[in-house]
N, C-alpha and C. Protein backbone atom coordinates (compact mmCIF):
# COMPACT_ATOMS: atom_id res chain seq x y z
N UNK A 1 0.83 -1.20 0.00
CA UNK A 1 0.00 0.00 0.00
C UNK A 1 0.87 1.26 0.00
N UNK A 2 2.18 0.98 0.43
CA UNK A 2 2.75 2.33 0.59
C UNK A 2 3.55 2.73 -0.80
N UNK A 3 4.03 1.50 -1.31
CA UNK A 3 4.53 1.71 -2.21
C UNK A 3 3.54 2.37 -3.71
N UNK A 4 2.31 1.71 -3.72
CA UNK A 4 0.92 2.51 -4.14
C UNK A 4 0.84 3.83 -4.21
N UNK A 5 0.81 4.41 -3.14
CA UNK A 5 1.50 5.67 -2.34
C UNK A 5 2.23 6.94 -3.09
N UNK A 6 3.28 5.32 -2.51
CA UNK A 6 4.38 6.68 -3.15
C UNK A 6 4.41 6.74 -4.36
N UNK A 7 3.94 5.40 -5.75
CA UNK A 7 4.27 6.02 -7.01
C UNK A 7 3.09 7.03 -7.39
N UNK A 8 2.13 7.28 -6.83
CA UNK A 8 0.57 8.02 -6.95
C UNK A 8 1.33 9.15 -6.78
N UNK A 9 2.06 9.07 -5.74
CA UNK A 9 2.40 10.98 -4.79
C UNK A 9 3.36 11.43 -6.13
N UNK A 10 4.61 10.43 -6.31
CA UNK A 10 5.46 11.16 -7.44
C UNK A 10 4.73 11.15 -8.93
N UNK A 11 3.81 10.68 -8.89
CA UNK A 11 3.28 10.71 -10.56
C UNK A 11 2.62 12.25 -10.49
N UNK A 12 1.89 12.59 -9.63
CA UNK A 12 1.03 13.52 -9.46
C UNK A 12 2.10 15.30 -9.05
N UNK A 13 3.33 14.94 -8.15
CA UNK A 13 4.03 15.68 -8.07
C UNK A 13 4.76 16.12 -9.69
N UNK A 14 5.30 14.89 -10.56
CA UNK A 14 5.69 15.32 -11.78
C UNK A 14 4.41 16.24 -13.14
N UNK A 15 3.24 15.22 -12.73
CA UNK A 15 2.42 16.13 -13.40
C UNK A 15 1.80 17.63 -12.95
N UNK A 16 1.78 18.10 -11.54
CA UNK A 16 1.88 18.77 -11.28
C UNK A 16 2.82 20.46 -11.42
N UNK A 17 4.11 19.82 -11.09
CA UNK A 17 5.37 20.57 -11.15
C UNK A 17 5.93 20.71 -12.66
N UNK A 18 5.51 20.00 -13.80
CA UNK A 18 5.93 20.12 -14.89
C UNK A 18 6.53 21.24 -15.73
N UNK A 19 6.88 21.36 -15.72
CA UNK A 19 7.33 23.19 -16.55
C UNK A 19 7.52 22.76 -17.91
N UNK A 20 6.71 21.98 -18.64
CA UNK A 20 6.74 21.89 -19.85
C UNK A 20 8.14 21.69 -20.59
N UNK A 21 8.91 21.31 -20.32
CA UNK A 21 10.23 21.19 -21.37
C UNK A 21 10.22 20.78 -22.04
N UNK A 22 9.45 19.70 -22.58
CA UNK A 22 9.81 18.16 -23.71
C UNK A 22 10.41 18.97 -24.54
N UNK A 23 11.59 18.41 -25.01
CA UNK A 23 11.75 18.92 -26.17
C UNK A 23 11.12 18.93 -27.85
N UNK A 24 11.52 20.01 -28.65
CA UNK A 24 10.41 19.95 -29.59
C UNK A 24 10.85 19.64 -31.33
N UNK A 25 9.95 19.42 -31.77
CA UNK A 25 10.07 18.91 -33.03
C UNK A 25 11.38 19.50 -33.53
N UNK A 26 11.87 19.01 -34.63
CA UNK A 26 12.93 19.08 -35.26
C UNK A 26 12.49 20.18 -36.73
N UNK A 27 11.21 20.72 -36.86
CA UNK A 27 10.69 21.35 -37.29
C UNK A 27 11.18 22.70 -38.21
N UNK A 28 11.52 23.12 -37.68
CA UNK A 28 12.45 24.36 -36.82
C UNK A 28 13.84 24.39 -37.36
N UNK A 29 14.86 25.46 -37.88
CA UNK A 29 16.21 25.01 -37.73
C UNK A 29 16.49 25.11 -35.72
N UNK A 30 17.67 24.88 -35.65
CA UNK A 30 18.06 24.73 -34.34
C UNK A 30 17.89 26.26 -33.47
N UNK A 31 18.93 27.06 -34.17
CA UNK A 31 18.47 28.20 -34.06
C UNK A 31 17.06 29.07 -33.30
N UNK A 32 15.71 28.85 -34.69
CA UNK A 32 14.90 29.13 -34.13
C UNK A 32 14.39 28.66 -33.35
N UNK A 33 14.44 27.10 -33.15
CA UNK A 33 14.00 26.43 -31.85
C UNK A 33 14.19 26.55 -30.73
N UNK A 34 15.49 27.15 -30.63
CA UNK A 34 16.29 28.21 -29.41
C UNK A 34 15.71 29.03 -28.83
N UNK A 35 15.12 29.95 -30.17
CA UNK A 35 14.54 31.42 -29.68
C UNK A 35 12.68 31.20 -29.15
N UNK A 36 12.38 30.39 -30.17
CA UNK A 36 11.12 30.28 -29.81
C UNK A 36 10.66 29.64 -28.29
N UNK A 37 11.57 28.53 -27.70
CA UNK A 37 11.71 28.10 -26.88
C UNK A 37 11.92 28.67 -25.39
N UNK A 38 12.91 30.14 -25.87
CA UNK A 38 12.77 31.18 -24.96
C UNK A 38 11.51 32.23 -25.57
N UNK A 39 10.92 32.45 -26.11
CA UNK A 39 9.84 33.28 -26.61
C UNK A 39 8.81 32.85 -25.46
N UNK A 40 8.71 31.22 -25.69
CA UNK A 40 7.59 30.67 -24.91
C UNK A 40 8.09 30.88 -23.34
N UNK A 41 9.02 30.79 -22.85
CA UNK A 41 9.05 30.45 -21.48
C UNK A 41 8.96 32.38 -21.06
N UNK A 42 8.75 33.00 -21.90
CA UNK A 42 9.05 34.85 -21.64
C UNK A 42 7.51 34.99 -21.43
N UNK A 43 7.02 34.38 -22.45
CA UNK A 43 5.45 34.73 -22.58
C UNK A 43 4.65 33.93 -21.10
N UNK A 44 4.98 32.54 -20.92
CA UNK A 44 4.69 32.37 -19.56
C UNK A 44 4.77 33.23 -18.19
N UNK A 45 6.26 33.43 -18.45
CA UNK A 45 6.76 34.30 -17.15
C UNK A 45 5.97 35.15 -16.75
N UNK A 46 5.59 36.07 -18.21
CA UNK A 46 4.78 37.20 -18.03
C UNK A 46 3.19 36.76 -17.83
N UNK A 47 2.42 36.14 -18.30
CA UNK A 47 1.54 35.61 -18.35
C UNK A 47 1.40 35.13 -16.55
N UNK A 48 2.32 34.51 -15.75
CA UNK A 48 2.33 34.15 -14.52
C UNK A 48 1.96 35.15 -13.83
N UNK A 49 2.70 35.82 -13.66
CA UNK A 49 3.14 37.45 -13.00
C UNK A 49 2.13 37.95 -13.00
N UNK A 50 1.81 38.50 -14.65
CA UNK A 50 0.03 39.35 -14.41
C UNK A 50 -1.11 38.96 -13.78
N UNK A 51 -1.44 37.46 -14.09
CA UNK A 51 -2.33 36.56 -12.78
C UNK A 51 -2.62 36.72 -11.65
N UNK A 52 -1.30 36.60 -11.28
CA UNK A 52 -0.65 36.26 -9.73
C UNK A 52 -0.69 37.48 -9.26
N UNK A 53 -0.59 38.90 -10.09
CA UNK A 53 -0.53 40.02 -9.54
C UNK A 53 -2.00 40.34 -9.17
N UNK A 54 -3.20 40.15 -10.66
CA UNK A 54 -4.38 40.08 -10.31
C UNK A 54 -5.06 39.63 -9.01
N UNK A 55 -5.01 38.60 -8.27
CA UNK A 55 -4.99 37.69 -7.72
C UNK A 55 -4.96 37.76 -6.13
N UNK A 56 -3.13 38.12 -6.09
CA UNK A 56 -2.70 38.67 -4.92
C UNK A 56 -2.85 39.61 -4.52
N UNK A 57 -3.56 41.12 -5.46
CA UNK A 57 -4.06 42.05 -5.23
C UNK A 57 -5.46 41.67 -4.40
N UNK A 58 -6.23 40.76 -5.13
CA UNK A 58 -7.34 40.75 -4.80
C UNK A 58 -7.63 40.48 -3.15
N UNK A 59 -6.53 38.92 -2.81
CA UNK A 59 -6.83 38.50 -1.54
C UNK A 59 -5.92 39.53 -0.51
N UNK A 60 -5.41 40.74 -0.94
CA UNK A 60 -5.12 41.91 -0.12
C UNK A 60 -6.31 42.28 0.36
N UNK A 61 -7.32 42.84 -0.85
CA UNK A 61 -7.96 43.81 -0.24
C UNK A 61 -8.87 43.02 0.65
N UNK A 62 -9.07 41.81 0.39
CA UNK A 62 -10.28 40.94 1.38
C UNK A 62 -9.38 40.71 2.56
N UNK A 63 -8.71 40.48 2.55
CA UNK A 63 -7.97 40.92 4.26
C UNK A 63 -8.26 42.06 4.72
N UNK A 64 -7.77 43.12 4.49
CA UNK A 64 -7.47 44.64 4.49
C UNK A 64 -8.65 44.92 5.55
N UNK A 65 -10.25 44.38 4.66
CA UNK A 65 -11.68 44.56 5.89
C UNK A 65 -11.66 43.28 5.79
N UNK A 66 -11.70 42.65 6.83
CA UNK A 66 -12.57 41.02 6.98
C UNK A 66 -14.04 41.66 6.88
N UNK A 67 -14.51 42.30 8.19
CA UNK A 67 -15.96 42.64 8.26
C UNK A 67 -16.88 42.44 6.36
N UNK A 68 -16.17 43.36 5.84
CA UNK A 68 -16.82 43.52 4.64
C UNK A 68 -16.39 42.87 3.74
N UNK A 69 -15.83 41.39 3.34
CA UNK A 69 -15.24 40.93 3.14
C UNK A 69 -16.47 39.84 3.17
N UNK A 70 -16.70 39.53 4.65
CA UNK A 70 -17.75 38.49 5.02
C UNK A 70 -19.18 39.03 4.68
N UNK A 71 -18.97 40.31 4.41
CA UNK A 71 -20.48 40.85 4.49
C UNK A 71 -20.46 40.50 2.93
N UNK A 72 -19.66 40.52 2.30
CA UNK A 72 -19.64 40.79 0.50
C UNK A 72 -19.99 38.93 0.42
N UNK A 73 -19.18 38.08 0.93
CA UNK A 73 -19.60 36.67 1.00
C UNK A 73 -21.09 36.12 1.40
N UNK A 74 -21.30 37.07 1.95
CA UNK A 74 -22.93 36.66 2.86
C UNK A 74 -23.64 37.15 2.22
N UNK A 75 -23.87 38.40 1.14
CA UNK A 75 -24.56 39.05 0.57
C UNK A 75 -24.49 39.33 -1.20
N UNK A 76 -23.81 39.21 -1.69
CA UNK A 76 -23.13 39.51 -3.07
C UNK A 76 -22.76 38.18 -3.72
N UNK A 77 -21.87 37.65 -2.85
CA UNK A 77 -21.05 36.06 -3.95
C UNK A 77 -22.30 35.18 -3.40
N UNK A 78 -22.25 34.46 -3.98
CA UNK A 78 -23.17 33.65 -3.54
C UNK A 78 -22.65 32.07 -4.03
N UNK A 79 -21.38 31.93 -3.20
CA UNK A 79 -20.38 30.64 -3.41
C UNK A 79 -21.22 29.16 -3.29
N UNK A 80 -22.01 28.45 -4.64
CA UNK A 80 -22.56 27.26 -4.64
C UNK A 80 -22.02 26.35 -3.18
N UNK A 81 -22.76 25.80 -2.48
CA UNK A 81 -22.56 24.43 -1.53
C UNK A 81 -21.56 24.82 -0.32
N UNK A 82 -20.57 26.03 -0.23
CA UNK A 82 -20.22 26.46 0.87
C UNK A 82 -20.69 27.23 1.65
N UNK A 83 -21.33 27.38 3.48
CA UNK A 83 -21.33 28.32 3.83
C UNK A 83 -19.93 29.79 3.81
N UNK A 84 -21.11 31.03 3.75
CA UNK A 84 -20.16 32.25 3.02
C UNK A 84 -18.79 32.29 4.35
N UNK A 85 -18.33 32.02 5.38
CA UNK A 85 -17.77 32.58 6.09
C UNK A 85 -16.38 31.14 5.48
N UNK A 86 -16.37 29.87 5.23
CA UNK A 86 -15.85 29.41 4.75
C UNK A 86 -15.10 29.46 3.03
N UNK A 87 -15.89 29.98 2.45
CA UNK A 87 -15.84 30.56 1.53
C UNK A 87 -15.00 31.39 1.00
N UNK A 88 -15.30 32.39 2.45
CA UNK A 88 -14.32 33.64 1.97
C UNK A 88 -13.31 33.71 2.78
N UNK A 89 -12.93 32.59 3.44
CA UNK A 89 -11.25 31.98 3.89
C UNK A 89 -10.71 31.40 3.09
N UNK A 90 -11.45 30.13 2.07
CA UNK A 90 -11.13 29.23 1.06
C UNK A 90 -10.38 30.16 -0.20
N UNK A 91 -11.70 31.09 -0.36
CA UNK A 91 -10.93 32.11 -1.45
C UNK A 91 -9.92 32.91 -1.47
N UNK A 92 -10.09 33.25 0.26
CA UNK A 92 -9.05 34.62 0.25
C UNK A 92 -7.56 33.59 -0.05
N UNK A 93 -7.30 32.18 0.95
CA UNK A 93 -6.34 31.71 0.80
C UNK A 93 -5.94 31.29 -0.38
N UNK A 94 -7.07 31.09 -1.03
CA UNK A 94 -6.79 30.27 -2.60
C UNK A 94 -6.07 31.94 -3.72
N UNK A 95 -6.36 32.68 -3.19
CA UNK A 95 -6.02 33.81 -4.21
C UNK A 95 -4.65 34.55 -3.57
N UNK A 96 -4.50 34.46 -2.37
CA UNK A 96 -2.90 34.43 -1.98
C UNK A 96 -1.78 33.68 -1.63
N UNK A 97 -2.14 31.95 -1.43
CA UNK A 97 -1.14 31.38 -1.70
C UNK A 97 -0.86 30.72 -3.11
N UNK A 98 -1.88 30.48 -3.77
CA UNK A 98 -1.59 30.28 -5.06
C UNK A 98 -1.04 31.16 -6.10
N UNK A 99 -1.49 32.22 -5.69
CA UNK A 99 -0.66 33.27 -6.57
C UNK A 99 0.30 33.38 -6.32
N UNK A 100 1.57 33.58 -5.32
CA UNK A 100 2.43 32.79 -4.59
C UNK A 100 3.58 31.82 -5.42
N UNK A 101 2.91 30.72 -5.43
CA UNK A 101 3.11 29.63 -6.48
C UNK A 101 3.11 29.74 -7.67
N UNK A 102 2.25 30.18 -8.08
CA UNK A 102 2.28 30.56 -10.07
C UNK A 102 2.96 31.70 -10.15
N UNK A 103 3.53 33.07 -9.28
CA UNK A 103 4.54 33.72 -9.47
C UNK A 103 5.69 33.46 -9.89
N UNK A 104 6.11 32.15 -8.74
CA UNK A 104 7.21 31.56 -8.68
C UNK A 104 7.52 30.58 -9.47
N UNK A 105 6.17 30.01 -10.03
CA UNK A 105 6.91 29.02 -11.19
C UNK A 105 6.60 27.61 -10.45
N UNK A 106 6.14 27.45 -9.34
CA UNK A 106 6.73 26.56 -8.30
C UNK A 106 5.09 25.72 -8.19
N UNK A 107 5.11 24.17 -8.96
CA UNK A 107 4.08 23.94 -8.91
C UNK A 107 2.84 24.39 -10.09
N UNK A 108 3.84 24.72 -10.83
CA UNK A 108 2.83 25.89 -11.54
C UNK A 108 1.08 25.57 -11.95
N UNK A 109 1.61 24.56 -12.75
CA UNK A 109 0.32 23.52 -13.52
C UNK A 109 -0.60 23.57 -12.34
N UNK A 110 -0.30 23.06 -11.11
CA UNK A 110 -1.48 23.16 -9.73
C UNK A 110 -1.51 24.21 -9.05
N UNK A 111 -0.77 25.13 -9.08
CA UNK A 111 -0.96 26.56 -9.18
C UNK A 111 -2.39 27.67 -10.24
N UNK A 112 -1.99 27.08 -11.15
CA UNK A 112 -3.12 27.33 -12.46
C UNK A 112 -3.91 27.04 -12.51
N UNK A 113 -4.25 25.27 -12.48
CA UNK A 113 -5.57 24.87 -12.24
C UNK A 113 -6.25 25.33 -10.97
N UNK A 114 -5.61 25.93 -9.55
CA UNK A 114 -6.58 25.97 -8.40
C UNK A 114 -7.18 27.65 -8.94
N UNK A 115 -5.86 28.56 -9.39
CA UNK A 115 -6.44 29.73 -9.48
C UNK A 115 -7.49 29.65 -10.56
N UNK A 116 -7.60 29.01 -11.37
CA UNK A 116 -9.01 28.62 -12.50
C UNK A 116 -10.10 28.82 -11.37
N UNK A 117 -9.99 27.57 -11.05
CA UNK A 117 -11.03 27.21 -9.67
C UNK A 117 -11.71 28.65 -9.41
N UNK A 118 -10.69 29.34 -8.30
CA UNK A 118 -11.19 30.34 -7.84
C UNK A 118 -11.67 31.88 -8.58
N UNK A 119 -11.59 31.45 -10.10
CA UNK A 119 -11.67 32.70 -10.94
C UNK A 119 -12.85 31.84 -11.96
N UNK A 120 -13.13 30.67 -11.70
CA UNK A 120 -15.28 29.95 -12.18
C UNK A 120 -15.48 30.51 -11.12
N UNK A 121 -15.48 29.91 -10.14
CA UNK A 121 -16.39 30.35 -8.94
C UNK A 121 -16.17 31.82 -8.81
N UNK A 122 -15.73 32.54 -8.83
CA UNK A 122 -15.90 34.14 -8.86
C UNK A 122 -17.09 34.43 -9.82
N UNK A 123 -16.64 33.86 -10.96
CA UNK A 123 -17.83 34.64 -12.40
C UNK A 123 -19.38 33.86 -12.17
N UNK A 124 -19.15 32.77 -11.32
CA UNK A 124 -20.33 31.76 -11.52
C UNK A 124 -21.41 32.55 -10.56
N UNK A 125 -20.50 33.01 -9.02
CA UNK A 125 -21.06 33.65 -7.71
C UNK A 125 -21.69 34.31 -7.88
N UNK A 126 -21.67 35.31 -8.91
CA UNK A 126 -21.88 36.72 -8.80
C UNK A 126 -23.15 36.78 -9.72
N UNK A 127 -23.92 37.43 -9.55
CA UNK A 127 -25.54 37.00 -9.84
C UNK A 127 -25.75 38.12 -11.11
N UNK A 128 -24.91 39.58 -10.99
CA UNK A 128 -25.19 40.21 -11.71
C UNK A 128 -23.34 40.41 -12.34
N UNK A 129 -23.06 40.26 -13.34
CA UNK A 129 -21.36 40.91 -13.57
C UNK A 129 -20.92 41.68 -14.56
N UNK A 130 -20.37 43.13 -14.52
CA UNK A 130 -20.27 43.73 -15.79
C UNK A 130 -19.85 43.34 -16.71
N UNK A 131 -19.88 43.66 -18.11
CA UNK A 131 -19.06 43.00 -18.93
C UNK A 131 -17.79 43.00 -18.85
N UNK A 132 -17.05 44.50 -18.53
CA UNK A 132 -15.82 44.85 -18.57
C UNK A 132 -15.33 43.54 -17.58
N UNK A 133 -15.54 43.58 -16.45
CA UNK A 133 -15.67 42.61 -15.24
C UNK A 133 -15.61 41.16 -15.37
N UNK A 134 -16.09 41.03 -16.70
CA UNK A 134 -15.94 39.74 -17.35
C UNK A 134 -15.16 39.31 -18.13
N UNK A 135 -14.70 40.23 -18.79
CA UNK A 135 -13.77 40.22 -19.96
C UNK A 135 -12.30 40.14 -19.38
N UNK A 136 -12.44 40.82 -17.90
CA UNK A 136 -11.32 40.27 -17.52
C UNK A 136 -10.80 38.98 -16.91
N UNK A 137 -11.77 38.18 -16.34
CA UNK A 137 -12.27 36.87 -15.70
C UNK A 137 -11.59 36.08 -17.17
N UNK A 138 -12.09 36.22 -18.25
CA UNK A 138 -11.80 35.38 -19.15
C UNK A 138 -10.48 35.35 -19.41
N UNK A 139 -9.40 36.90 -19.82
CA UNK A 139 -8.46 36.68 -19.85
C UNK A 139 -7.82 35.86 -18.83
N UNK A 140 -8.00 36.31 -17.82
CA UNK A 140 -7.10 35.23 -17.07
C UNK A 140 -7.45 34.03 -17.23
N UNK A 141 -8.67 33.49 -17.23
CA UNK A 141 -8.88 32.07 -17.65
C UNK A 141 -7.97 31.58 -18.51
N UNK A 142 -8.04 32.56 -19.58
CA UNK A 142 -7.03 31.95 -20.93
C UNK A 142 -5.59 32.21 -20.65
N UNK A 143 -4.95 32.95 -19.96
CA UNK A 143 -4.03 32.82 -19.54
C UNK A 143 -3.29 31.63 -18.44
N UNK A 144 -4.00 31.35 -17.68
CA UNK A 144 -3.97 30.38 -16.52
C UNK A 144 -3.97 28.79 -17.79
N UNK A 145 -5.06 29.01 -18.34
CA UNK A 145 -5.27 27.53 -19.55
C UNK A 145 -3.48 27.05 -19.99
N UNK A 146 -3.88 28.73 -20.34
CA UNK A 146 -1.48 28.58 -21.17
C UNK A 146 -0.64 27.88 -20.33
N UNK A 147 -0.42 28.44 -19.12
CA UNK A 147 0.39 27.35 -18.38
C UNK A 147 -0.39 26.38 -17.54
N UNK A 148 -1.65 26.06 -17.88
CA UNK A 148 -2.13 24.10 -17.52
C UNK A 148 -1.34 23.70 -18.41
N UNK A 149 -1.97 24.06 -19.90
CA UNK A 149 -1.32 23.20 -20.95
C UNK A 149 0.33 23.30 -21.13
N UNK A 150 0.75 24.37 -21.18
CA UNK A 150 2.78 24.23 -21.42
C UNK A 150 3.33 24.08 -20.29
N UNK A 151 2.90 24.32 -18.33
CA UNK A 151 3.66 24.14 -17.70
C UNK A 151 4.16 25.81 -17.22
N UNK A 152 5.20 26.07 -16.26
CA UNK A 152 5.94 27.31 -15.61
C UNK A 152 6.24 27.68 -16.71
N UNK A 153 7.09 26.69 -17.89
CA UNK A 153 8.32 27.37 -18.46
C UNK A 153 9.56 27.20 -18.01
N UNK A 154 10.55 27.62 -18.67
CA UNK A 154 12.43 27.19 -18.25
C UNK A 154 12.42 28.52 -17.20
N UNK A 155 11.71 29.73 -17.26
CA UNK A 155 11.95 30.83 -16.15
C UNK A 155 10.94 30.09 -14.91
N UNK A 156 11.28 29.32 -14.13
CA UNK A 156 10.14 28.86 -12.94
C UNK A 156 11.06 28.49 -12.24
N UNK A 157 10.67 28.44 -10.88
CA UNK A 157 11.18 27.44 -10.13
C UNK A 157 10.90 25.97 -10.76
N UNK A 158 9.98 25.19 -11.04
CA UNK A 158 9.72 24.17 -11.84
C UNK A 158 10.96 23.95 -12.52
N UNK A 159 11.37 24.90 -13.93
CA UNK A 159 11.92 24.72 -14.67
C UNK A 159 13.62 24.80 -14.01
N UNK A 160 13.96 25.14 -13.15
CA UNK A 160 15.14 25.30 -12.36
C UNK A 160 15.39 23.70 -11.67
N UNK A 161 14.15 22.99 -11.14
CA UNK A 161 14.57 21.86 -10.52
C UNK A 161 14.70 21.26 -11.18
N UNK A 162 13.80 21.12 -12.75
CA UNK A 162 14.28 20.09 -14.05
C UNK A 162 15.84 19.84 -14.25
N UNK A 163 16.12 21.64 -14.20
CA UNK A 163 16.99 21.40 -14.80
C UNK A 163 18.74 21.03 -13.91
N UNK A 164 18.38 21.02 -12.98
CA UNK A 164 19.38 20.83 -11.41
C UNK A 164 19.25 19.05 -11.30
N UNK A 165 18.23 18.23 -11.74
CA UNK A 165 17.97 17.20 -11.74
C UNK A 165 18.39 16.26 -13.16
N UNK A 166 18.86 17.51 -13.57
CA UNK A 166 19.15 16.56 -14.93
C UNK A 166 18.52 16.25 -15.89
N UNK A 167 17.17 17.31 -16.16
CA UNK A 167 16.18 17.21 -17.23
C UNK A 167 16.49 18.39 -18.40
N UNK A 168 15.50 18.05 -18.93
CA UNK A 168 16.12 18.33 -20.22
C UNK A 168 15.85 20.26 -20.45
């Protein structure tokens, strides 16, 4: 059972922590495969950062007032199947330690997918939402999607332990 375990924990840690490296088609001269290769891990970086900045801004200001914070949970979000006072601990933590993590690269892929999480349930909560208000919900969706699917990138912590470990 333990051994069960442990290959579950490291399968899930590698798919998790992935920073996308595989290397890529032969497509390409070498050259551009170089550049594009750093193109992509630039566009992540940045793509992380703006998120994470979104994000970590947000679970500032819901600290900043708890009172109104809980009052906005009890009255405004209207978080499916959780009571609001759980809710708006789940979120506040989910929007400052994960952002955290997808800053850093560290974890990224489960970094991405939780901040998804907490950026449905934001657009889903909210009974009435501007468009503008929305349009930004989506970008980040589609941004967060970018690194489910490619990973941190070679700029991550992710991509630092690959490469300290002997990956590619």
């Amino acid at each position: 059972m333990t051994r069960i375990w442990k290959t579950w924990a490291c399968g899930a840690w590698r798919c998790f922590s992935d920073p996308g490296l595989a290397p890529q088609p032969a497509r390409l001269p070498a050259p551009l495969r170089a550049m594009a290769a750093q193109a992509q891990s630039l566009g992540l970086l940045l793509a992380r950062l703006y998120v994470a900045r979104v994000f970590w801004l947000s679970g500032l200001t819901k600290l900043r007032d708890w009172s109104v914070t809980l009052a906005l949970f009890e009255d405004e979000y209207h978080v499916p199947l959780l009571p609001p006072e759980l809710a708006a601990w789940l979120g506040t933590a989910g929007e400052l330690g994960l952002s955290v993590l997808l800053a850093l690269g560290l974890c990224g892929r489960f970094a991405a997918a939780g901040l998804s999480v907490v950026n449905l349930v934001a657009v889903l909560s909210l009974a009435e939402i501007a468009p503008a208000a929305l349009l930004g919900h989506q970008l980040w969706g589609v941004l967060l999607i970018a690194v489910l699917l490619w990973g941190a990138g070679r700029w991550s912590v992710d991509g630092w332990i690959v490469s300290r470990a002997g990956g590619s």
